[in-house]
PDB file of N, CA and C in Angstrom:
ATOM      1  N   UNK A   1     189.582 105.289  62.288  1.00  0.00           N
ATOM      2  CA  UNK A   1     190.415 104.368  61.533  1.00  0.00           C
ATOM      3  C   UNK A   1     191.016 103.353  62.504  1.00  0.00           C
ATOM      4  N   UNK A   2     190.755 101.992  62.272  1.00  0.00           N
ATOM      5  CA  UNK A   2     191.493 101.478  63.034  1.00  0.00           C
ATOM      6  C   UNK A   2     192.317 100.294  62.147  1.00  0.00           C
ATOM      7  N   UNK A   3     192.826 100.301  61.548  1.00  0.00           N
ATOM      8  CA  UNK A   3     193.465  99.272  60.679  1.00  0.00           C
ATOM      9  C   UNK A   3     194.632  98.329  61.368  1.00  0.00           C
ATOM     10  N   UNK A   4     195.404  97.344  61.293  1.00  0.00           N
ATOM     11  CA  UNK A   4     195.417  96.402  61.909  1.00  0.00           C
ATOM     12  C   UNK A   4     196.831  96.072  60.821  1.00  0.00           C
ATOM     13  N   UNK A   5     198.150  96.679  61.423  1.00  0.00           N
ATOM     14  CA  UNK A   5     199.819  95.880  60.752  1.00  0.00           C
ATOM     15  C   UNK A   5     200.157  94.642  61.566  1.00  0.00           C
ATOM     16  N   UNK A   6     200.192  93.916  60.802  1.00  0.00           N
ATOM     17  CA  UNK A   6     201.296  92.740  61.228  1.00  0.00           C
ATOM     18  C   UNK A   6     202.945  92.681  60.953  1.00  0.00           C
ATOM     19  N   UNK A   7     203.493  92.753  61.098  1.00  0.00           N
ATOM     20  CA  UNK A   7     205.072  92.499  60.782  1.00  0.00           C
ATOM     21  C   UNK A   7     205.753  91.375  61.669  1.00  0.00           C
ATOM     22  N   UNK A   8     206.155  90.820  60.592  1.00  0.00           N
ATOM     23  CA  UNK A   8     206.946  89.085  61.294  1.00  0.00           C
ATOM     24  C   UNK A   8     208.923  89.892  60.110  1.00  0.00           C
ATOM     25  N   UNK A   9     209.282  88.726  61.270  1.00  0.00           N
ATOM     26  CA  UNK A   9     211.034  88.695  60.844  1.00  0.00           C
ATOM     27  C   UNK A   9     211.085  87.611  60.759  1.00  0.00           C
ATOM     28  N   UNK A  10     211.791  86.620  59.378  1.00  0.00           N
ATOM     29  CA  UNK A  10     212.175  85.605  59.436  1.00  0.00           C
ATOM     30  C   UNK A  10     213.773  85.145  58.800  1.00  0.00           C
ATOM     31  N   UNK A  11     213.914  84.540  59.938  1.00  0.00           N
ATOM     32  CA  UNK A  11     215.490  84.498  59.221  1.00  0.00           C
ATOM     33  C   UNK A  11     216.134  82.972  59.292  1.00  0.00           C
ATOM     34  N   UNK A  12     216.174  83.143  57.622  1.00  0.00           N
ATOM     35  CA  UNK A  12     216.253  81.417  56.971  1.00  0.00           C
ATOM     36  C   UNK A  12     217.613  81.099  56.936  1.00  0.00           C
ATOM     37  N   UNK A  13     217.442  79.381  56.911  1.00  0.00           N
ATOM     38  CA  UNK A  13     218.678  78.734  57.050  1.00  0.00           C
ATOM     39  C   UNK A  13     219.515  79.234  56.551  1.00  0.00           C
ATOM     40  N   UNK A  14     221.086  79.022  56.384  1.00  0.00           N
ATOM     41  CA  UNK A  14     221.672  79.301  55.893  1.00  0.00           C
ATOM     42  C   UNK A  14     221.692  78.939  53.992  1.00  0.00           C
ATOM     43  N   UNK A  15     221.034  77.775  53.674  1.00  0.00           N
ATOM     44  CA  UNK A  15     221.225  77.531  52.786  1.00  0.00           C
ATOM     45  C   UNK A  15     219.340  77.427  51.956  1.00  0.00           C
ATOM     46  N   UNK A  16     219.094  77.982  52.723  1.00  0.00           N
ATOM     47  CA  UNK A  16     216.888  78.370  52.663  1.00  0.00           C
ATOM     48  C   UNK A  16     216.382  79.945  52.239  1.00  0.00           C
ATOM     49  N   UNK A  17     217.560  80.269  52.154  1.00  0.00           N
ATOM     50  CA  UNK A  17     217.043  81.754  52.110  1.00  0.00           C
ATOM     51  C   UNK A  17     216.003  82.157  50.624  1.00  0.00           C
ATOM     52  N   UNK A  18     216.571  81.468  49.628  1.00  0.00           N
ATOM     53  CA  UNK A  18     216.015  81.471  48.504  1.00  0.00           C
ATOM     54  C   UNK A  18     214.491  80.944  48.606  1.00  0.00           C
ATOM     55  N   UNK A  19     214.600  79.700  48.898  1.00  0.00           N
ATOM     56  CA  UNK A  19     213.396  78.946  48.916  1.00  0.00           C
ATOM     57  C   UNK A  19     212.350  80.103  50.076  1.00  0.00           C
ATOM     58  N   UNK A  20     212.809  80.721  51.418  1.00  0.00           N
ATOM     59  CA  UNK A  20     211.923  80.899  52.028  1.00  0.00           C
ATOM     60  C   UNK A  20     211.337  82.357  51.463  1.00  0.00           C
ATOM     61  N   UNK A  21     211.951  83.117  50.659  1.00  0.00           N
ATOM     62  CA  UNK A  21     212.025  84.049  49.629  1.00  0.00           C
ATOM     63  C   UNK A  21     210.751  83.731  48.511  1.00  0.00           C
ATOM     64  N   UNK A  22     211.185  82.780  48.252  1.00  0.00           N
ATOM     65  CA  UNK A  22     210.123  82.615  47.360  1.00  0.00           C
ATOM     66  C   UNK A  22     208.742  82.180  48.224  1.00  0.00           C
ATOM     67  N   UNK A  23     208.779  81.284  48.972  1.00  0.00           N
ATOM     68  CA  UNK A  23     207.156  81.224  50.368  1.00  0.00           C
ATOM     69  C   UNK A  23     206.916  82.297  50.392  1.00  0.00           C
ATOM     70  N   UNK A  24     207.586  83.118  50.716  1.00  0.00           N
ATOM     71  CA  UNK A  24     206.858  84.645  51.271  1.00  0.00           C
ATOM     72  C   UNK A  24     206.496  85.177  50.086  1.00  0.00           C
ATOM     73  N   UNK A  25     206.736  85.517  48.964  1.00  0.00           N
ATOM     74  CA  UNK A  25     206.584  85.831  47.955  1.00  0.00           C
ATOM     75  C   UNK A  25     205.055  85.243  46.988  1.00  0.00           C
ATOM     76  N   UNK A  26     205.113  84.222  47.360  1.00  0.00           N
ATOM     77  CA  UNK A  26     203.976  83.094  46.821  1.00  0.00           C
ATOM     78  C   UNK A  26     202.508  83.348  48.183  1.00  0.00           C
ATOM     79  N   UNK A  27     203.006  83.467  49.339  1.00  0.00           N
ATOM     80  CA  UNK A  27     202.121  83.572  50.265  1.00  0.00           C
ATOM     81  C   UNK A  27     201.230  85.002  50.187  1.00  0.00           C
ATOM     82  N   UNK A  28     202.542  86.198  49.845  1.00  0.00           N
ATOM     83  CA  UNK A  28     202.029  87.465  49.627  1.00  0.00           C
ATOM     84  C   UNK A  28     200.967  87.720  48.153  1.00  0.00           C
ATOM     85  N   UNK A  29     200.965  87.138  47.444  1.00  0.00           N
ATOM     86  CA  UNK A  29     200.275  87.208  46.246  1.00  0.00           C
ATOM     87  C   UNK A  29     198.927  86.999  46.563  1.00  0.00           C
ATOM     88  N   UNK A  30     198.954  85.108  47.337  1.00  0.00           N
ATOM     89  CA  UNK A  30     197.816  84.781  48.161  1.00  0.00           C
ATOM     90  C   UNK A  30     197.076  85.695  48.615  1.00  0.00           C
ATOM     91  N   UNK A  31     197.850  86.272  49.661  1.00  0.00           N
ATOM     92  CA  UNK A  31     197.111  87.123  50.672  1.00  0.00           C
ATOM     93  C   UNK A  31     196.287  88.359  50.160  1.00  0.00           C
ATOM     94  N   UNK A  32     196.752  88.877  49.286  1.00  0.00           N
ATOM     95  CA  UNK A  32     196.746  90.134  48.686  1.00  0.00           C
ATOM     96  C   UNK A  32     195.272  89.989  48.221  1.00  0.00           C
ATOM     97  N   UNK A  33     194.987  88.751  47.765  1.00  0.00           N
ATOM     98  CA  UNK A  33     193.723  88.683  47.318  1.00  0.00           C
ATOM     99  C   UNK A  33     192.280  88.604  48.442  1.00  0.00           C
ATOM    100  N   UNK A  34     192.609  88.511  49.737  1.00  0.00           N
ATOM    101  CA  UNK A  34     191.679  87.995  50.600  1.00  0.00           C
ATOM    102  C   UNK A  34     190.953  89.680  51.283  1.00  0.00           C
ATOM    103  N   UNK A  35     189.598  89.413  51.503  1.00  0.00           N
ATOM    104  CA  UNK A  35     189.059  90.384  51.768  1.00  0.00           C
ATOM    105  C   UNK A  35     189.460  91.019  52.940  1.00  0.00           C
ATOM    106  N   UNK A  36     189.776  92.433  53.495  1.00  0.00           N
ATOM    107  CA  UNK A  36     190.551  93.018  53.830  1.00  0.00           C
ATOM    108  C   UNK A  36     191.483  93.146  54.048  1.00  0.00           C
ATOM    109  N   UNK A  37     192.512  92.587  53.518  1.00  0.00           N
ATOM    110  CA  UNK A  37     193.735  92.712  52.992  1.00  0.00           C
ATOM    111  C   UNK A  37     194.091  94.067  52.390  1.00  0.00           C
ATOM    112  N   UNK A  38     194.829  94.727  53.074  1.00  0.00           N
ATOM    113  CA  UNK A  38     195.192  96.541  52.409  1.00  0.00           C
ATOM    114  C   UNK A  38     196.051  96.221  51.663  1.00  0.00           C
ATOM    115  N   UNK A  39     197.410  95.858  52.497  1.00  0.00           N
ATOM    116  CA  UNK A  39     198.375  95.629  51.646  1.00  0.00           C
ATOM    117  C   UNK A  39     199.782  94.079  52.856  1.00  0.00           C
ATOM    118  N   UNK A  40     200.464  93.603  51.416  1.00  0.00           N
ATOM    119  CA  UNK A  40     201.269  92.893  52.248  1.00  0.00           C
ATOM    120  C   UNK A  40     202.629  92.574  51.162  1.00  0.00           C
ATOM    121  N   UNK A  41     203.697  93.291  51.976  1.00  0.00           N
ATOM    122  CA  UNK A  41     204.990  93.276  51.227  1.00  0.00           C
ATOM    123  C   UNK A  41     205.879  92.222  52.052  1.00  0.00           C
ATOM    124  N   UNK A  42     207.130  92.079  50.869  1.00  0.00           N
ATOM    125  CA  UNK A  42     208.017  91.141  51.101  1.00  0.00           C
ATOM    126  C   UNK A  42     208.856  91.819  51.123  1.00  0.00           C
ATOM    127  N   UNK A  43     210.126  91.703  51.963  1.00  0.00           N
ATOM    128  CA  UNK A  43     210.963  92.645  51.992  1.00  0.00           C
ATOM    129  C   UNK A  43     212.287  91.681  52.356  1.00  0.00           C
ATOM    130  N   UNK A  44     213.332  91.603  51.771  1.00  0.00           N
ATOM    131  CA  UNK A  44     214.626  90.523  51.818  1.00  0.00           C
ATOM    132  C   UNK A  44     215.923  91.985  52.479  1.00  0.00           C
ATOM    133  N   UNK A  45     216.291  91.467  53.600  1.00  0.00           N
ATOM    134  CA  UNK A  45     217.468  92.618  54.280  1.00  0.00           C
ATOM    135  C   UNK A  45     218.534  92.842  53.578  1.00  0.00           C
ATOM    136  N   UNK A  46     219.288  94.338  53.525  1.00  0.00           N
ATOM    137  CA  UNK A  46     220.270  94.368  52.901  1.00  0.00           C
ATOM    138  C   UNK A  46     221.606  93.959  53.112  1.00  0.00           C
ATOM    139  N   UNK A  47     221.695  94.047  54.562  1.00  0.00           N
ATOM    140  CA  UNK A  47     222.736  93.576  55.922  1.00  0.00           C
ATOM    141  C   UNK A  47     222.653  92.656  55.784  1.00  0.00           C
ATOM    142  N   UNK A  48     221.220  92.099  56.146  1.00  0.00           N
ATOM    143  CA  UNK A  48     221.758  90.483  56.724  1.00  0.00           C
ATOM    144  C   UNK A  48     221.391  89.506  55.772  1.00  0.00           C
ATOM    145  N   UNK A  49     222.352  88.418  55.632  1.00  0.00           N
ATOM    146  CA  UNK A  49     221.803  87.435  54.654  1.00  0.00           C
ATOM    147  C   UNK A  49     220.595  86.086  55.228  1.00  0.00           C
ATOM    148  N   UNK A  50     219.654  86.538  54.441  1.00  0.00           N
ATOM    149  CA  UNK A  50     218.871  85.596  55.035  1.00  0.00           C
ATOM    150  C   UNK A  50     217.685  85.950  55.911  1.00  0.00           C
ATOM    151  N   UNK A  51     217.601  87.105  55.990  1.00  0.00           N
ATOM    152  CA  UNK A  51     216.706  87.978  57.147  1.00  0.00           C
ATOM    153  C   UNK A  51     215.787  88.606  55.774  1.00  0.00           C
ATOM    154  N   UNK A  52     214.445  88.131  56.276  1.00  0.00           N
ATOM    155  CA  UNK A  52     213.295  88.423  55.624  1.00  0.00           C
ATOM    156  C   UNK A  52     212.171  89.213  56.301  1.00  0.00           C
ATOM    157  N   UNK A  53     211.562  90.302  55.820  1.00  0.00           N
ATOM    158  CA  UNK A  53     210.623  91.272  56.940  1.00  0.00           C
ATOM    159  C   UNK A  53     209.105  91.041  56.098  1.00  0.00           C
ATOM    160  N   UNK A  54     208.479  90.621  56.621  1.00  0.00           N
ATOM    161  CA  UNK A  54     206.775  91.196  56.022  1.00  0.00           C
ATOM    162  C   UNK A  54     206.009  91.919  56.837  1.00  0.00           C
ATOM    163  N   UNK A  55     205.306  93.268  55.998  1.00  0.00           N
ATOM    164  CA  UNK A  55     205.064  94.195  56.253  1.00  0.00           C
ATOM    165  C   UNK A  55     203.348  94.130  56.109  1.00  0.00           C
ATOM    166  N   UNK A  56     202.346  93.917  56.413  1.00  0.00           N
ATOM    167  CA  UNK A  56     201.019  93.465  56.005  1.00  0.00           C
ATOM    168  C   UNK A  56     200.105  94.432  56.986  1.00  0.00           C
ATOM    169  N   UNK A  57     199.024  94.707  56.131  1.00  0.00           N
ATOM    170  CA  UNK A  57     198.161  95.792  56.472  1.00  0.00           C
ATOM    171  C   UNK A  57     196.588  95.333  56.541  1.00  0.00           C
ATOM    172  N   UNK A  58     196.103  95.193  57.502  1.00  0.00           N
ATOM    173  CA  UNK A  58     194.489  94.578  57.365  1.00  0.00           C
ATOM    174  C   UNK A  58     193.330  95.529  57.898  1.00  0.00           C
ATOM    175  N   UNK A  59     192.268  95.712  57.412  1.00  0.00           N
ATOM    176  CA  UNK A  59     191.271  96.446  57.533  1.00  0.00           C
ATOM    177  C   UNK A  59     190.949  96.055  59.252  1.00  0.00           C
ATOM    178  N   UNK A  60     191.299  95.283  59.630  1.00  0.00           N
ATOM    179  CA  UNK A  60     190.608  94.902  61.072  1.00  0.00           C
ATOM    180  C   UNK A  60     191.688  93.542  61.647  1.00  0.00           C
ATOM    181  N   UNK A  61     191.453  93.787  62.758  1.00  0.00           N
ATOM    182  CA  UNK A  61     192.074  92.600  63.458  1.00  0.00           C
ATOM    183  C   UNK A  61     191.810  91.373  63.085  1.00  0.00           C
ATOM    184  N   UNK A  62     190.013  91.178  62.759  1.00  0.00           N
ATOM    185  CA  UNK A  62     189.395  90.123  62.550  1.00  0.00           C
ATOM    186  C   UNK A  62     189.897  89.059  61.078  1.00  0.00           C
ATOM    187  N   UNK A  63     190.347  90.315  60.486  1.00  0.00           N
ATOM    188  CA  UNK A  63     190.734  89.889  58.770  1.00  0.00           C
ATOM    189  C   UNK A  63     192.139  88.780  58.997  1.00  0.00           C
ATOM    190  N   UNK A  64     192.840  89.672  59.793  1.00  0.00           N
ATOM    191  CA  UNK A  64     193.774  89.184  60.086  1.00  0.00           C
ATOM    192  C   UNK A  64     193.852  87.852  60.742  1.00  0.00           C
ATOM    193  N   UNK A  65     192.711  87.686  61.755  1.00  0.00           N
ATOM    194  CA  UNK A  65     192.390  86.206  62.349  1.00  0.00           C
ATOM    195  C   UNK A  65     192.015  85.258  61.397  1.00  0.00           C
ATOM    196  N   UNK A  66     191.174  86.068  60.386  1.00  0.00           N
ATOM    197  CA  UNK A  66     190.297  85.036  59.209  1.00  0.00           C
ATOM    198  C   UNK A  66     192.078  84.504  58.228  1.00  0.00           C
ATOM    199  N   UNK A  67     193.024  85.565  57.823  1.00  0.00           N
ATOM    200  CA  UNK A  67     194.062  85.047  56.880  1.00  0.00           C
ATOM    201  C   UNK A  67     194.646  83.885  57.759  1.00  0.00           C
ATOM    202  N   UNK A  68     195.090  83.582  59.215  1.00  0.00           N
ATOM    203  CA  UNK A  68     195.703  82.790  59.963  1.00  0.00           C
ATOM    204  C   UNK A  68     195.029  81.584  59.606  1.00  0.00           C
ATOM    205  N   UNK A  69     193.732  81.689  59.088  1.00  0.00           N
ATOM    206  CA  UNK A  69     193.229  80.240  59.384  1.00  0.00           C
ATOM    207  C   UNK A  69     193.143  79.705  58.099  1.00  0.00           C
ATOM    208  N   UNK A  70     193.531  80.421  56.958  1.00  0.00           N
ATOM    209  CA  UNK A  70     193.091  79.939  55.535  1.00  0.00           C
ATOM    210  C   UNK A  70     194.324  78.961  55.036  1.00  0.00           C
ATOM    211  N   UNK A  71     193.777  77.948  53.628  1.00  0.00           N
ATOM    212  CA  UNK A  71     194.454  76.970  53.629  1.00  0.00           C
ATOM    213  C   UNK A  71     196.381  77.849  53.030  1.00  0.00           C
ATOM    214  N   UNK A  72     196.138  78.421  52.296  1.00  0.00           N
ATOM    215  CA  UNK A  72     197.718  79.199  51.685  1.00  0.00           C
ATOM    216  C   UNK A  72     198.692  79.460  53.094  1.00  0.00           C
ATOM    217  N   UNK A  73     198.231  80.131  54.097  1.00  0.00           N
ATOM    218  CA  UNK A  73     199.091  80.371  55.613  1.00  0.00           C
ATOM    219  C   UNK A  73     199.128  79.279  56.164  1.00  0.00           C
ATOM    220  N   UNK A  74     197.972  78.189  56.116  1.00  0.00           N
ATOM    221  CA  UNK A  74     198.981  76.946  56.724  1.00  0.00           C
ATOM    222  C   UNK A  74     199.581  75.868  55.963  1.00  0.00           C
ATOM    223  N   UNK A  75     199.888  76.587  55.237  1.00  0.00           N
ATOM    224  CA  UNK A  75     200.486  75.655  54.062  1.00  0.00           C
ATOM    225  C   UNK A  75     202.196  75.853  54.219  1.00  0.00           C
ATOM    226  N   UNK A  76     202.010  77.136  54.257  1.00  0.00           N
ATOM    227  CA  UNK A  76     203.346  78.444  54.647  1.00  0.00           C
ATOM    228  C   UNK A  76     203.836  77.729  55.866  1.00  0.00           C
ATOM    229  N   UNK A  77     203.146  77.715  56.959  1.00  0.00           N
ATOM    230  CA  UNK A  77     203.168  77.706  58.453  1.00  0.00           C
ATOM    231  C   UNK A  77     203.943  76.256  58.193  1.00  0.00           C
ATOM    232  N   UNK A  78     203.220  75.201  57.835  1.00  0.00           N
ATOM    233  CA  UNK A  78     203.955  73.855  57.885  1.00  0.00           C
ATOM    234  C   UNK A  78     205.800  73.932  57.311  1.00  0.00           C
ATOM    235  N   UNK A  79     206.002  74.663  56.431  1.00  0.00           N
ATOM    236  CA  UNK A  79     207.364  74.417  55.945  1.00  0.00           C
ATOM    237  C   UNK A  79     208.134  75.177  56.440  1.00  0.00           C
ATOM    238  N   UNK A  80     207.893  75.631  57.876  1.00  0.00           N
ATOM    239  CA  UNK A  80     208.385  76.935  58.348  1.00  0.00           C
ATOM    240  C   UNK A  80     209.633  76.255  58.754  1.00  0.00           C
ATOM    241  N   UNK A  81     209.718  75.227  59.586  1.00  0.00           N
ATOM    242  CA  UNK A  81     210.942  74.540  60.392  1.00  0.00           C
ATOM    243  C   UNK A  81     211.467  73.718  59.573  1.00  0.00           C
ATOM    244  N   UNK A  82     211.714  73.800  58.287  1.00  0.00           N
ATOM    245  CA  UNK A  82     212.357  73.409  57.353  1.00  0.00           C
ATOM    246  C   UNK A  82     213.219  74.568  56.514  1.00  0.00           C
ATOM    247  N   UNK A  83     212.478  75.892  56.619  1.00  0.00           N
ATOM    248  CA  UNK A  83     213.129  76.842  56.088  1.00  0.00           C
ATOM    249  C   UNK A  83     214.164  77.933  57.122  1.00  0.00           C
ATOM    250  N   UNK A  84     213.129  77.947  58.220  1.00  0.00           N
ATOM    251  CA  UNK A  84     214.165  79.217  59.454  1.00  0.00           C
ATOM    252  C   UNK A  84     215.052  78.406  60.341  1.00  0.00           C
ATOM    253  N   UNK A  85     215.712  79.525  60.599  1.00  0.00           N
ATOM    254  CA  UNK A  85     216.990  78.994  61.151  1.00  0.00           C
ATOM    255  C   UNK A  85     216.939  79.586  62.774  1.00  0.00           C
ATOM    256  N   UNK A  86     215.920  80.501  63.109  1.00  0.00           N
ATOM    257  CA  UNK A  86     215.117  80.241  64.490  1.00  0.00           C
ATOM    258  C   UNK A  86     213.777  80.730  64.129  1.00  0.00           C
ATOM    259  N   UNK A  87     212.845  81.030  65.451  1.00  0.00           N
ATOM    260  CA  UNK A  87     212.116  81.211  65.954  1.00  0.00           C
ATOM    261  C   UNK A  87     211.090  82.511  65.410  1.00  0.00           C
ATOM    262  N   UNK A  88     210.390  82.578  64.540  1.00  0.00           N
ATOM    263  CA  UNK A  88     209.639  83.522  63.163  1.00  0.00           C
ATOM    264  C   UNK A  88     209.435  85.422  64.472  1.00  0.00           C
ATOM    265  N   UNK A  89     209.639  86.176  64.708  1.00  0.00           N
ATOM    266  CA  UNK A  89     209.463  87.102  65.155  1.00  0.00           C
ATOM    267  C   UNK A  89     207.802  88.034  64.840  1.00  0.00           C
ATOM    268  N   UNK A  90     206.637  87.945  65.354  1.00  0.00           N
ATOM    269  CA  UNK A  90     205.731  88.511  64.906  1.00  0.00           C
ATOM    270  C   UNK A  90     205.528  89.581  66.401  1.00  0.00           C
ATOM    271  N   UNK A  91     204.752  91.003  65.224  1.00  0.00           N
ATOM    272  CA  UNK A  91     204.419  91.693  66.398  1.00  0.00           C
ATOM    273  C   UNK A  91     203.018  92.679  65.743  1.00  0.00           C
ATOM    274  N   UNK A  92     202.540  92.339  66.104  1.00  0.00           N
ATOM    275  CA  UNK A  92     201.059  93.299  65.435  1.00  0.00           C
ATOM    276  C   UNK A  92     200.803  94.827  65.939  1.00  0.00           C
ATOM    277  N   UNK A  93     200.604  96.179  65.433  1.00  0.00           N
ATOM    278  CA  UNK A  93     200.436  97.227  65.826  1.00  0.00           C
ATOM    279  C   UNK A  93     199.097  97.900  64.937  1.00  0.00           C
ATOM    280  N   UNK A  94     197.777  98.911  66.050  1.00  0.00           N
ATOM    281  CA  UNK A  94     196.859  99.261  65.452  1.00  0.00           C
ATOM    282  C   UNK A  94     197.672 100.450  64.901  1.00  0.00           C
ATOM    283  N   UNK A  95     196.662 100.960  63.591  1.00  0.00           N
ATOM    284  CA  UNK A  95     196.918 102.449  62.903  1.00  0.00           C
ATOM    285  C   UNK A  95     195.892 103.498  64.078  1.00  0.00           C
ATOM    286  N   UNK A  96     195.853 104.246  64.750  1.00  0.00           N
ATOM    287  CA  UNK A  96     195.459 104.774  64.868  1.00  0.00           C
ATOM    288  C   UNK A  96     195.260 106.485  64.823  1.00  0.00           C
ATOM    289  N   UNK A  97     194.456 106.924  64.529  1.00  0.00           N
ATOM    290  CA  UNK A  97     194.482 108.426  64.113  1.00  0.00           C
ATOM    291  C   UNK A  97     194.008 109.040  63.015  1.00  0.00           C
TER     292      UNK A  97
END
């Protein structure tokens, strides 16, 4: 098994949180549909206002290279510095075992 998590932190303007709520939300639907795509959640923090987690699961690393390049993620990607209030946090980990 080697399956392939991504998890990013994003934490929106002060007054973006909604709007970037809904991107992630609209992006995750996207995604959900693309071939190896396991799974990809949206997750809004309970603590912090404005702190957004996605949780995304891909059959392979490669899937994951193929979603980076499709038109819905750079669609996402462009309105990013309009919505966060820094710097998007990504960190990728294999499943292994």
């Amino acid at each position: 098994m080697s399956h392939y998590t991504n998890i990013a932190f994003l934490q929106a303007k002060p007054d973006k949180s909604e709007a970037l709520g809904d991107a992630l939300r609209h992006l995750a639907a996207q995604s959900r549909t693309e071939d190896g795509c396991l799974m990809f959640n949206v997750h809004e923090s309970e603590a912090r206002t404005g702190l957004w987690f996605v949780y995304e699961q891909w059959a392979d690393r490669t899937d994951l290279d193929r979603h980076f390049e499709t038109e819905h993620l750079q669609s996402f990607a462009s309105r990013l510095p309009e919505l966060l209030a820094e710097e998007m946090q990504l960190q990728g980990y294999w499943l292994r075992g």
